[in-house]
ModelCIF file with pLDDT and N, C-alpha, C, O atoms, coordinates in Angstrom:
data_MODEL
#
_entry.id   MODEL 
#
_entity.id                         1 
_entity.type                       polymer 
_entity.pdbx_number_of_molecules   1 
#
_entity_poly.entity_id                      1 
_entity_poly.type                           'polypeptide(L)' 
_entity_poly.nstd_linkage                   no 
_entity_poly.nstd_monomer                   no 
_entity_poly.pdbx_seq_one_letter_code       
;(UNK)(UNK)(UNK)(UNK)(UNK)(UNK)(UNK)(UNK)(UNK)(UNK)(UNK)(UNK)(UNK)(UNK)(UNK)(UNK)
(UNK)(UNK)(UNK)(UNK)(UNK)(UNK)(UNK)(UNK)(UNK)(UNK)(UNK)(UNK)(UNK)(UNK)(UNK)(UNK)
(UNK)(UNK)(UNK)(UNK)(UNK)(UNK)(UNK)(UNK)(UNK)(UNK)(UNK)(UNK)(UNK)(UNK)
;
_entity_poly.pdbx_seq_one_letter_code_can   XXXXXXXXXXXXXXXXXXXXXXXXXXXXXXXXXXXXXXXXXXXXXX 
_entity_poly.pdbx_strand_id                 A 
#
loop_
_entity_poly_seq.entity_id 
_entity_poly_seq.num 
_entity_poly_seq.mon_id 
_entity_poly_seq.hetero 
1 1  UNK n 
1 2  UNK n 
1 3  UNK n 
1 4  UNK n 
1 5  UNK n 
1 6  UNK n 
1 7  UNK n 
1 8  UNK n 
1 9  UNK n 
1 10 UNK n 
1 11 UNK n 
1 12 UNK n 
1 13 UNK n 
1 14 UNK n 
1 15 UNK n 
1 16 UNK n 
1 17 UNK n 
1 18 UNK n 
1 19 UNK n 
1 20 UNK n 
1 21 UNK n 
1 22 UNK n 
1 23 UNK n 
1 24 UNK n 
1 25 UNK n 
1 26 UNK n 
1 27 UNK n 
1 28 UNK n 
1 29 UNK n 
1 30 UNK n 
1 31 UNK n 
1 32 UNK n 
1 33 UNK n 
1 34 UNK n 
1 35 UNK n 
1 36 UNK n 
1 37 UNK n 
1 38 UNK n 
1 39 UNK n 
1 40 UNK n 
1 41 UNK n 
1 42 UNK n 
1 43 UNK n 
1 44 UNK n 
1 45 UNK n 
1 46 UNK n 
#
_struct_asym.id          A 
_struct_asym.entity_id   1 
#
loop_
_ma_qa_metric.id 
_ma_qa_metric.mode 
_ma_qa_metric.name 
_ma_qa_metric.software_group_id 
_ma_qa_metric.type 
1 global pLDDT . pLDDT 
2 local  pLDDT . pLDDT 
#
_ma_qa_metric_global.metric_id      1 
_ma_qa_metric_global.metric_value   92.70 
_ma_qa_metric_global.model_id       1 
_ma_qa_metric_global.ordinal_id     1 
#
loop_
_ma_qa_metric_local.label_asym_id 
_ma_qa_metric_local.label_comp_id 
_ma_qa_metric_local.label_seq_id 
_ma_qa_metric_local.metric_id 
_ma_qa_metric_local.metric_value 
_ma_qa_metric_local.model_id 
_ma_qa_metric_local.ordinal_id 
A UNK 1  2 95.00 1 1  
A UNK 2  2 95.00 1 2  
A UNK 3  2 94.00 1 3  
A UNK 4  2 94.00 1 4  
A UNK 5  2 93.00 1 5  
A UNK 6  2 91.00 1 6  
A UNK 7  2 88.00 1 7  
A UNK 8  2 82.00 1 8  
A UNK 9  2 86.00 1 9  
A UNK 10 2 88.00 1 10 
A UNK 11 2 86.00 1 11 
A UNK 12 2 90.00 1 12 
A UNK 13 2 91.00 1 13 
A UNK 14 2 92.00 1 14 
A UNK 15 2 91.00 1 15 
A UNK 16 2 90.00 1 16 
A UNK 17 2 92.00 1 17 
A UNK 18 2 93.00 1 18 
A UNK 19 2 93.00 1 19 
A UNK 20 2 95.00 1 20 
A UNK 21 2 95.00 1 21 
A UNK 22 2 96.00 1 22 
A UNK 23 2 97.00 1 23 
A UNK 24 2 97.00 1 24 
A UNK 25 2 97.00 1 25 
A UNK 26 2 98.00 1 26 
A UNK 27 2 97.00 1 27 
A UNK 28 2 98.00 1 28 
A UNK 29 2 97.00 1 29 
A UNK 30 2 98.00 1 30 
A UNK 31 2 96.00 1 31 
A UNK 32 2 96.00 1 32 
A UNK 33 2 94.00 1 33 
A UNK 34 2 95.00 1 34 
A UNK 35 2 92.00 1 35 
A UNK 36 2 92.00 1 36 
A UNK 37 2 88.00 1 37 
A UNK 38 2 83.00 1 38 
A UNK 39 2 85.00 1 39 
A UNK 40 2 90.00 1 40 
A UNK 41 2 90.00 1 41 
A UNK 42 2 93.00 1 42 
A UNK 43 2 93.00 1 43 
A UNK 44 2 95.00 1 44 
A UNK 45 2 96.00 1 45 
A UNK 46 2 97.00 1 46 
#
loop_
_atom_site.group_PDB 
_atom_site.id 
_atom_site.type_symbol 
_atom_site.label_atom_id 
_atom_site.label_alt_id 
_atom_site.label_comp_id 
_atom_site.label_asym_id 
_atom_site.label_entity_id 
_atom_site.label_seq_id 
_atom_site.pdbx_PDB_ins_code 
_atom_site.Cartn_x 
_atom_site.Cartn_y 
_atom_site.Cartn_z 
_atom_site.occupancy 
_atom_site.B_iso_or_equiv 
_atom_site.pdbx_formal_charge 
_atom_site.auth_seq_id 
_atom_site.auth_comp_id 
_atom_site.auth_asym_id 
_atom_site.auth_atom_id 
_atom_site.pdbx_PDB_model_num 
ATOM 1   N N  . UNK A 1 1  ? 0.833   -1.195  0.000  1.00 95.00 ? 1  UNK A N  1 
ATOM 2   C CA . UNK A 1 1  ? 0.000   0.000   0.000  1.00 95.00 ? 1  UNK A CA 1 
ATOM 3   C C  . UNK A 1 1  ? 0.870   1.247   0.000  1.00 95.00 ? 1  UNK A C  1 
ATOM 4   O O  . UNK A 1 1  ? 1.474   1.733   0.956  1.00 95.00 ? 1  UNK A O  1 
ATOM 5   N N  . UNK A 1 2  ? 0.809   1.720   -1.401 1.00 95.00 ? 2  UNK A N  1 
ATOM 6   C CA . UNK A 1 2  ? 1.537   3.005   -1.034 1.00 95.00 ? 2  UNK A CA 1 
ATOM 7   C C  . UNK A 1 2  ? 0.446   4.631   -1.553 1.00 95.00 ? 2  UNK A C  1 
ATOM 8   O O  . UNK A 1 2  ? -0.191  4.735   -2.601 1.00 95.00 ? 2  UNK A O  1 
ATOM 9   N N  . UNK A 1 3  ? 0.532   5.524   -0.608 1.00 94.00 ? 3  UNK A N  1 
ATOM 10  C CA . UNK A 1 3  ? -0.183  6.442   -1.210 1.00 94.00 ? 3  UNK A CA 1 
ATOM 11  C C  . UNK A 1 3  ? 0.675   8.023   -0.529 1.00 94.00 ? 3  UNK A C  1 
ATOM 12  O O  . UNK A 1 3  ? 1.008   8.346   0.612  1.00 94.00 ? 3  UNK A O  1 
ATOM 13  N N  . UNK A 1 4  ? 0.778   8.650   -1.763 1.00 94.00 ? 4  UNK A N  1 
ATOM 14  C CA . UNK A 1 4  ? 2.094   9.733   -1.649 1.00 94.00 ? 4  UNK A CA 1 
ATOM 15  C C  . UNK A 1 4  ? 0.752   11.161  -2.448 1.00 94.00 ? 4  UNK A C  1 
ATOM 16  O O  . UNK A 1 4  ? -0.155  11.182  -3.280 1.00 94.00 ? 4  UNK A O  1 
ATOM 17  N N  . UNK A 1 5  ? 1.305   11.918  -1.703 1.00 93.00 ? 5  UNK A N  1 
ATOM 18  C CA . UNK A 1 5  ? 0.675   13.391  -2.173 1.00 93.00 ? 5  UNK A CA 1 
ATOM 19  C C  . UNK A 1 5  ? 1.921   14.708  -1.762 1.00 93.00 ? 5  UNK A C  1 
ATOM 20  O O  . UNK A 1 5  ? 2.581   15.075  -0.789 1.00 93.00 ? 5  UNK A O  1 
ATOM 21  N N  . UNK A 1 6  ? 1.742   15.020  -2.964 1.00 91.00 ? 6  UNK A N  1 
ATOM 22  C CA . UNK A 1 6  ? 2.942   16.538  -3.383 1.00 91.00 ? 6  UNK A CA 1 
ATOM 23  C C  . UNK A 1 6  ? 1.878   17.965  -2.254 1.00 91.00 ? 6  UNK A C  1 
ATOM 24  O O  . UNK A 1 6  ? 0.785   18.514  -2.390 1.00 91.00 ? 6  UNK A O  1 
ATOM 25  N N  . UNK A 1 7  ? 2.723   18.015  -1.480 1.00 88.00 ? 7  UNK A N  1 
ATOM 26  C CA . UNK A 1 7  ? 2.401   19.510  -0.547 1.00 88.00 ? 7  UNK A CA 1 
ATOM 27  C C  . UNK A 1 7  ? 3.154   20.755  -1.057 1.00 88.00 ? 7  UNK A C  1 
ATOM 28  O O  . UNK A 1 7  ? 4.329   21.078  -0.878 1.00 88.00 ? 7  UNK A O  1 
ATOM 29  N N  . UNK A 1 8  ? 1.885   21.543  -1.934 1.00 82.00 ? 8  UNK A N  1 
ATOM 30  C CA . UNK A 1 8  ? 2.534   22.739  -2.560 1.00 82.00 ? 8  UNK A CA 1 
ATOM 31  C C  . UNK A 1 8  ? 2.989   23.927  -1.606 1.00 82.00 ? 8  UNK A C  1 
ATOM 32  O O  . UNK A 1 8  ? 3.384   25.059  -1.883 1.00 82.00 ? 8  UNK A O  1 
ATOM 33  N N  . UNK A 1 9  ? 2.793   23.258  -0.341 1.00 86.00 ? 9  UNK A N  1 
ATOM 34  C CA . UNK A 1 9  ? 3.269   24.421  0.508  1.00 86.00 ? 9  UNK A CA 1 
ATOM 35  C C  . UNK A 1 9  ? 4.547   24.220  1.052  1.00 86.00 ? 9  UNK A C  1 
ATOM 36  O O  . UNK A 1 9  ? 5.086   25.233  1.499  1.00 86.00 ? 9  UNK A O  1 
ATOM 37  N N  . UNK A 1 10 ? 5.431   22.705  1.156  1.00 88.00 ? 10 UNK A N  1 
ATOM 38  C CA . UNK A 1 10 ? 7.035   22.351  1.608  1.00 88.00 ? 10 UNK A CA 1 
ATOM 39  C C  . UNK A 1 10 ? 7.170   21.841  0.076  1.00 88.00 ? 10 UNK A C  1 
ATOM 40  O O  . UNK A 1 10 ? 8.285   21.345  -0.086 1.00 88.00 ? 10 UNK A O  1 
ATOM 41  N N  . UNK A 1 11 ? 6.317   21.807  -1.187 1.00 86.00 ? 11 UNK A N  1 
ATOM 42  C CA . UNK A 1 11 ? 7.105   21.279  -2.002 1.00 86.00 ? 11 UNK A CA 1 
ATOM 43  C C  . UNK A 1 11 ? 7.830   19.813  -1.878 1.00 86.00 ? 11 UNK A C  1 
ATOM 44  O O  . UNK A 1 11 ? 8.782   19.370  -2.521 1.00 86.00 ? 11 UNK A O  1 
ATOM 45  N N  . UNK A 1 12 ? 7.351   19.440  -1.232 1.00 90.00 ? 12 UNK A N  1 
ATOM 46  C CA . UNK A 1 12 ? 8.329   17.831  -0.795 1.00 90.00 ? 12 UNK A CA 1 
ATOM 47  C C  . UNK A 1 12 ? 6.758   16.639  -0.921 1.00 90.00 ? 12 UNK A C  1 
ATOM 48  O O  . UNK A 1 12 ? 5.654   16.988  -0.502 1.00 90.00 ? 12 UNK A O  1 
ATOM 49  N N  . UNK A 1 13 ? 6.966   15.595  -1.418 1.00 91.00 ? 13 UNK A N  1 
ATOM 50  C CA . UNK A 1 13 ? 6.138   14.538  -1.530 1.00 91.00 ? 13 UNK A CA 1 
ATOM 51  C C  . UNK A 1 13 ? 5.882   13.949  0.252  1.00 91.00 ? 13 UNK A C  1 
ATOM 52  O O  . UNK A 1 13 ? 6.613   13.684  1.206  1.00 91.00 ? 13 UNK A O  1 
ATOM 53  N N  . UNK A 1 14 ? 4.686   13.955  0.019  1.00 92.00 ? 14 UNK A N  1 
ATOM 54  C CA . UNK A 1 14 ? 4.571   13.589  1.712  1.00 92.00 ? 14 UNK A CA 1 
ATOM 55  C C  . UNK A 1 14 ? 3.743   11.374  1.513  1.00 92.00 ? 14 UNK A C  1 
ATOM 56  O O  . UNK A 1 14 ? 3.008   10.927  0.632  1.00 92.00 ? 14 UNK A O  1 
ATOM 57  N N  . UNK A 1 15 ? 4.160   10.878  2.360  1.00 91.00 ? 15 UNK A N  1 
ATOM 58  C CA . UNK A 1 15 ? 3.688   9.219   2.200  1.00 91.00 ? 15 UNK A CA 1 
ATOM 59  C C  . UNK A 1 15 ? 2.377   9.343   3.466  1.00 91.00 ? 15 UNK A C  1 
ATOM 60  O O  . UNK A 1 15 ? 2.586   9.142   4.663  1.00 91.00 ? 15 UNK A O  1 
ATOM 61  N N  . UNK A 1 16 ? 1.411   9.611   3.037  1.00 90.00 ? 16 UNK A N  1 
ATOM 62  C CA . UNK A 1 16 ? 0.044   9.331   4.082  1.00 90.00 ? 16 UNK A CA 1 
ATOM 63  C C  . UNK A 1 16 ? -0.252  7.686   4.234  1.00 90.00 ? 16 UNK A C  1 
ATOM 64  O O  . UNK A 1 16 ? -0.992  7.234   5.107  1.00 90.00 ? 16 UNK A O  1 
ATOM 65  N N  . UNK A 1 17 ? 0.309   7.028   3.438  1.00 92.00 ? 17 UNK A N  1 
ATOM 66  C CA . UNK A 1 17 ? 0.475   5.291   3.835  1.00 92.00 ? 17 UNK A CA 1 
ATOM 67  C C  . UNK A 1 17 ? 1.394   4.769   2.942  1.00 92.00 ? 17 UNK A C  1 
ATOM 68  O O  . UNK A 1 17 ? 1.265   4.905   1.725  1.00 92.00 ? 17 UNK A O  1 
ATOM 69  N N  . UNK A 1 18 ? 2.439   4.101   3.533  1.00 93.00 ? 18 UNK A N  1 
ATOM 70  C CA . UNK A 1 18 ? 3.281   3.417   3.072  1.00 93.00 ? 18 UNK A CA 1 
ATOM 71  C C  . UNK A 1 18 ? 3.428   2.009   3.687  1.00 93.00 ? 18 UNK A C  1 
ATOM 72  O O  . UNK A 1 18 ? 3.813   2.095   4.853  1.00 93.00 ? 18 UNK A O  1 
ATOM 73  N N  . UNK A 1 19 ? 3.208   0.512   3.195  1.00 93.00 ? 19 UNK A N  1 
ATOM 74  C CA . UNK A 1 19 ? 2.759   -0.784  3.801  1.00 93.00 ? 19 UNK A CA 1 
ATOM 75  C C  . UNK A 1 19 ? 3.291   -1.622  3.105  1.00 93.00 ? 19 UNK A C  1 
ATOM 76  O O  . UNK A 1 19 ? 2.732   -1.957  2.061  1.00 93.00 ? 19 UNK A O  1 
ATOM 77  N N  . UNK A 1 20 ? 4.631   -2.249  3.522  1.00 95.00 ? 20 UNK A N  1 
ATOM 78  C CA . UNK A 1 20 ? 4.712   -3.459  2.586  1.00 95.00 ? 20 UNK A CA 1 
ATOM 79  C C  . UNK A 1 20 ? 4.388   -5.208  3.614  1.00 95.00 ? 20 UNK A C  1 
ATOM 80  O O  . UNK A 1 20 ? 5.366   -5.786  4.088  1.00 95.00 ? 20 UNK A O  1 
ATOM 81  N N  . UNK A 1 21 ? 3.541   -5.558  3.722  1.00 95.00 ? 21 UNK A N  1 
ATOM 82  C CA . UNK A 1 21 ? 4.030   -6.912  4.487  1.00 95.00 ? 21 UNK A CA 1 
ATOM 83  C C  . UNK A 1 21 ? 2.797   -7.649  4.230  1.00 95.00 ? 21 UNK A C  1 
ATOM 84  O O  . UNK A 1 21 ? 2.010   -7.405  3.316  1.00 95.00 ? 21 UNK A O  1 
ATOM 85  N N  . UNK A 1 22 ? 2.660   -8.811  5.335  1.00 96.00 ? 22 UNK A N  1 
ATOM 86  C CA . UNK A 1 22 ? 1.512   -9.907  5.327  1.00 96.00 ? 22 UNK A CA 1 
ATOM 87  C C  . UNK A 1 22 ? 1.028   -10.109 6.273  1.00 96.00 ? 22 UNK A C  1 
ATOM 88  O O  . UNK A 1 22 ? 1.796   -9.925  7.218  1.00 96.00 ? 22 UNK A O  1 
ATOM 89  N N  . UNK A 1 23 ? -0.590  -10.633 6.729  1.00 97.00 ? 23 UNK A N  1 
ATOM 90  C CA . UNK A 1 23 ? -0.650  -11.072 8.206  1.00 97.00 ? 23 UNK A CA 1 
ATOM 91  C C  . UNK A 1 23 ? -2.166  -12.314 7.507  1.00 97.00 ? 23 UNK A C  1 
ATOM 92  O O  . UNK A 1 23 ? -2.499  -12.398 6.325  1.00 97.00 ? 23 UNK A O  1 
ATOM 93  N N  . UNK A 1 24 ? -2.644  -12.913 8.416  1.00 97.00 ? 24 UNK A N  1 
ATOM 94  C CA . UNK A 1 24 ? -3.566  -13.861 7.776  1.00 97.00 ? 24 UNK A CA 1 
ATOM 95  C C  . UNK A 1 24 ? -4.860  -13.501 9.079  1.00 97.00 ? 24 UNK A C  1 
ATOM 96  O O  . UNK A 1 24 ? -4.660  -12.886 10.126 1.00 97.00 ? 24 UNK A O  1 
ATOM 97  N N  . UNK A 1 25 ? -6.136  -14.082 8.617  1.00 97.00 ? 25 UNK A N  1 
ATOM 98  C CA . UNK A 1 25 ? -7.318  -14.049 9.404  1.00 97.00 ? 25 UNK A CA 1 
ATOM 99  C C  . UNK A 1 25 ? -8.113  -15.356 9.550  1.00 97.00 ? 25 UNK A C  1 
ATOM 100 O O  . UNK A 1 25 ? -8.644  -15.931 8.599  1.00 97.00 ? 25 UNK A O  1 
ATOM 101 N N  . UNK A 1 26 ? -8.141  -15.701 10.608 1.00 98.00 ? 26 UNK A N  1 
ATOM 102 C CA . UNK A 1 26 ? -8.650  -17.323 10.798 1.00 98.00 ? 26 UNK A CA 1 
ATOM 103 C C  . UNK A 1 26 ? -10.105 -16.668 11.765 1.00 98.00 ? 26 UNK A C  1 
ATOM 104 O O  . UNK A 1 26 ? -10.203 -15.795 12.629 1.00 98.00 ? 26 UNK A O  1 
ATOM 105 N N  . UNK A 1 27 ? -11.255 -17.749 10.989 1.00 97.00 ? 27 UNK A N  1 
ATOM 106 C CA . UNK A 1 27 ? -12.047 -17.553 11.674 1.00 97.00 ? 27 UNK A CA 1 
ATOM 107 C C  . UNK A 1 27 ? -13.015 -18.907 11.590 1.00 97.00 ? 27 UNK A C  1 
ATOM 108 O O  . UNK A 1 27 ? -14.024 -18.950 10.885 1.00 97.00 ? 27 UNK A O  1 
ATOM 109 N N  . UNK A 1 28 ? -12.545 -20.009 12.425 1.00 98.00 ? 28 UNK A N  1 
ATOM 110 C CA . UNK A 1 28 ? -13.835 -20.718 12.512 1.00 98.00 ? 28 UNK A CA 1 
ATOM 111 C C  . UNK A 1 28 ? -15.262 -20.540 13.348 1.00 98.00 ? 28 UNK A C  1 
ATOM 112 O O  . UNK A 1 28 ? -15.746 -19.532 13.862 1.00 98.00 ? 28 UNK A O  1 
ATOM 113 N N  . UNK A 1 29 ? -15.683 -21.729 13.293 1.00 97.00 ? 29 UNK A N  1 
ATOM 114 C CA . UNK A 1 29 ? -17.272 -21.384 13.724 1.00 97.00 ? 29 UNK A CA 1 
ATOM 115 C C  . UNK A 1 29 ? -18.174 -22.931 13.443 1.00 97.00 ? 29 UNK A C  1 
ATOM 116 O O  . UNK A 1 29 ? -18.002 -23.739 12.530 1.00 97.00 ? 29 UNK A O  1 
ATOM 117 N N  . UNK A 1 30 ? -19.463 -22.990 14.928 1.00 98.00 ? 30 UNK A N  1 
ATOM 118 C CA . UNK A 1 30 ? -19.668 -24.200 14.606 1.00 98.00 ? 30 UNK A CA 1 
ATOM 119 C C  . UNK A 1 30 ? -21.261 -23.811 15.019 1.00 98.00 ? 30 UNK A C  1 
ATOM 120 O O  . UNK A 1 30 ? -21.315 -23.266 16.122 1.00 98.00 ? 30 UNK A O  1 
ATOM 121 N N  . UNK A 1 31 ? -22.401 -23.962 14.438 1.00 96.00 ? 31 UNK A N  1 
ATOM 122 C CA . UNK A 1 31 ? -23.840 -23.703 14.637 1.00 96.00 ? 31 UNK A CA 1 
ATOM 123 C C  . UNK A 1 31 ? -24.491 -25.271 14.760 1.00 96.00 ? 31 UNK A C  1 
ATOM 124 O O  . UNK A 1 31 ? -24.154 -26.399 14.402 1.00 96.00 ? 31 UNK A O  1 
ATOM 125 N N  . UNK A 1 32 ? -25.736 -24.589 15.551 1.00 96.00 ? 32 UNK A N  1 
ATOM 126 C CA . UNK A 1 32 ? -26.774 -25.917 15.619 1.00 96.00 ? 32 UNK A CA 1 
ATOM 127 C C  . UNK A 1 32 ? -28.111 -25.637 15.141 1.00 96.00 ? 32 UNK A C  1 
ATOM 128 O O  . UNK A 1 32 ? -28.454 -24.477 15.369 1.00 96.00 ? 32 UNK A O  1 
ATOM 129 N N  . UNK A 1 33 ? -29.086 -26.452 14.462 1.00 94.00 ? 33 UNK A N  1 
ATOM 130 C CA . UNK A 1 33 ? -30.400 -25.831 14.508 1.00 94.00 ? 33 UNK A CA 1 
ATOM 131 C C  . UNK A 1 33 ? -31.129 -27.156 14.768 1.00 94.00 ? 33 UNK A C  1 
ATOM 132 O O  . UNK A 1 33 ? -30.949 -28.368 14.651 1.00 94.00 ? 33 UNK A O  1 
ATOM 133 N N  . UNK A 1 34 ? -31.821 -26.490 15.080 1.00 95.00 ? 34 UNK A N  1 
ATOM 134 C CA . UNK A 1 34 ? -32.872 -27.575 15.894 1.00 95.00 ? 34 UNK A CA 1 
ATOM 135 C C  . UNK A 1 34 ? -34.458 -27.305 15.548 1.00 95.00 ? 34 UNK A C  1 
ATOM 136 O O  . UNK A 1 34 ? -35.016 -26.217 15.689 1.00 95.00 ? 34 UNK A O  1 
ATOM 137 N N  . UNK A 1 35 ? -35.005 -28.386 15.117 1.00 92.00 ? 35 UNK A N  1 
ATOM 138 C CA . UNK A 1 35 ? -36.614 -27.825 14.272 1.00 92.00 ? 35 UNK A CA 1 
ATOM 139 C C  . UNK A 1 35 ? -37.848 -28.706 15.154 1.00 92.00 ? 35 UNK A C  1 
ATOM 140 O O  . UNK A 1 35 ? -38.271 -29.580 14.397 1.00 92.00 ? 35 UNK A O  1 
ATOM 141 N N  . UNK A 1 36 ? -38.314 -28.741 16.040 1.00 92.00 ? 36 UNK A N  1 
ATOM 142 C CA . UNK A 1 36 ? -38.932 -28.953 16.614 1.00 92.00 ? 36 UNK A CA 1 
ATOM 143 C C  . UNK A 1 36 ? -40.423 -29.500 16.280 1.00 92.00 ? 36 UNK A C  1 
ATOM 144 O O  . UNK A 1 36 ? -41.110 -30.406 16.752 1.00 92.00 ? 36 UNK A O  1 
ATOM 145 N N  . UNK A 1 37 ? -40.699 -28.118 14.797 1.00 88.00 ? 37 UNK A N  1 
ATOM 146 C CA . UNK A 1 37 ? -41.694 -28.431 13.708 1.00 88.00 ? 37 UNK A CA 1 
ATOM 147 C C  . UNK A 1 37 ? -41.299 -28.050 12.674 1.00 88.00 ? 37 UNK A C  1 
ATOM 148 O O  . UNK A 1 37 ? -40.124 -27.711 12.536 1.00 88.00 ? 37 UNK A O  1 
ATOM 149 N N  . UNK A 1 38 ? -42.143 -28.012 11.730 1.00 83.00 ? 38 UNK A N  1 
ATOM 150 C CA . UNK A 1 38 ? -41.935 -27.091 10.752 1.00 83.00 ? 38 UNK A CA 1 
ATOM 151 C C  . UNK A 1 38 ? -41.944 -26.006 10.692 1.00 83.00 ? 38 UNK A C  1 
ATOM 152 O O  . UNK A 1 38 ? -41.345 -25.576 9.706  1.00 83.00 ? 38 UNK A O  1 
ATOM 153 N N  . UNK A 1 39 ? -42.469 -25.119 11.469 1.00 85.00 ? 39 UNK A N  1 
ATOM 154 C CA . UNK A 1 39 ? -42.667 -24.129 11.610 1.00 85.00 ? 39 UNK A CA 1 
ATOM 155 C C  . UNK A 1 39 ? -41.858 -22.862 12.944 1.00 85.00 ? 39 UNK A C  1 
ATOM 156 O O  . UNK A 1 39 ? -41.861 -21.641 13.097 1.00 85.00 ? 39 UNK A O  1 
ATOM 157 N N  . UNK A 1 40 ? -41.282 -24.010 13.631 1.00 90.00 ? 40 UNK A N  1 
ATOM 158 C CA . UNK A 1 40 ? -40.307 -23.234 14.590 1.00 90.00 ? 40 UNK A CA 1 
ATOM 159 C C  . UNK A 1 40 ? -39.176 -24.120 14.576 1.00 90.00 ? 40 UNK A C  1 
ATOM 160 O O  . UNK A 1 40 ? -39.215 -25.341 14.728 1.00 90.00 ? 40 UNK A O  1 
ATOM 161 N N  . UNK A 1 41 ? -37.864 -23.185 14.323 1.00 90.00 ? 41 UNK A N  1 
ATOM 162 C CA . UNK A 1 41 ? -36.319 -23.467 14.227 1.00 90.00 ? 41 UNK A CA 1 
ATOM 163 C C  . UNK A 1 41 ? -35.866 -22.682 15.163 1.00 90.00 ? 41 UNK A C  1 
ATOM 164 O O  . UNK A 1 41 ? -36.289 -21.527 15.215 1.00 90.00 ? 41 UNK A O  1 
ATOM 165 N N  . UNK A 1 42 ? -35.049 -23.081 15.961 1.00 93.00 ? 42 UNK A N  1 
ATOM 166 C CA . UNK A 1 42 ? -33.885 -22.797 16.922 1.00 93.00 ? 42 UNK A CA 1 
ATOM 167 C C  . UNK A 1 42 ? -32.531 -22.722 16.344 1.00 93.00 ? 42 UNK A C  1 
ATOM 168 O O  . UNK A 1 42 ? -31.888 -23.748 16.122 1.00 93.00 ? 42 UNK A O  1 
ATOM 169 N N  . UNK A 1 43 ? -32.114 -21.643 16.115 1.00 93.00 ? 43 UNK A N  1 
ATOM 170 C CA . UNK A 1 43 ? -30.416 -21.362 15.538 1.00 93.00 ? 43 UNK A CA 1 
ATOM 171 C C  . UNK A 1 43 ? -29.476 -21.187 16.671 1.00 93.00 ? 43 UNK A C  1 
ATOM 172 O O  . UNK A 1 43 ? -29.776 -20.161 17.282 1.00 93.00 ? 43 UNK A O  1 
ATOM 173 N N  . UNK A 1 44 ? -28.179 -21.957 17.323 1.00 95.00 ? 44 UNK A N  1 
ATOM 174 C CA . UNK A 1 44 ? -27.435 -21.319 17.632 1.00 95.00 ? 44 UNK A CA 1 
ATOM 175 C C  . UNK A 1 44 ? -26.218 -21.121 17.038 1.00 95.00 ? 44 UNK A C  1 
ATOM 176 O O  . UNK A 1 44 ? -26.050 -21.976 16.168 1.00 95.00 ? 44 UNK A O  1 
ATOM 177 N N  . UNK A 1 45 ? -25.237 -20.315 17.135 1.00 96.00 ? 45 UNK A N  1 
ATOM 178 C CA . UNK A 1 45 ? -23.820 -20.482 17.253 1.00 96.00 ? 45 UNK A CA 1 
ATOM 179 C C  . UNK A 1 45 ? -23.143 -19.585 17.630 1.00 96.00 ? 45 UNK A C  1 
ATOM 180 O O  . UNK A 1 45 ? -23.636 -18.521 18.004 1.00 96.00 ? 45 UNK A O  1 
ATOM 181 N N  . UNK A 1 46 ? -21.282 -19.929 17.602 1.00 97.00 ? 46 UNK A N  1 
ATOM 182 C CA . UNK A 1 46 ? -20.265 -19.401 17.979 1.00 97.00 ? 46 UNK A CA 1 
ATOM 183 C C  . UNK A 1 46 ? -19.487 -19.331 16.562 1.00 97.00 ? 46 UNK A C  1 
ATOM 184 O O  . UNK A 1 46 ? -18.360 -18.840 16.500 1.00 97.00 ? 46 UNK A O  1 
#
């Protein structure tokens, strides 16, 4: 991620984000439903 903007007031390129790297996102998860009838379901989960 790079993002650079010219400041006409120092004349010098300024870096408002500069990002080079990696990281990862784990997300499990486990639900239950439960139907009692047809007409009423119970959802849970985490």
């Amino acid at each position: 991620l790079l993002d650079t903007n010219y400041n006409l007031v120092t004349n010098h390129w300024d870096n408002r984000e500069d990002y080079k790297g990696s990281t990862y996102l784990l997300q499990p998860f486990i639900q239950w439903q439960y139907k009692p009838t047809d007409d009423l379901t119970f959802n849970a989960g985490i």
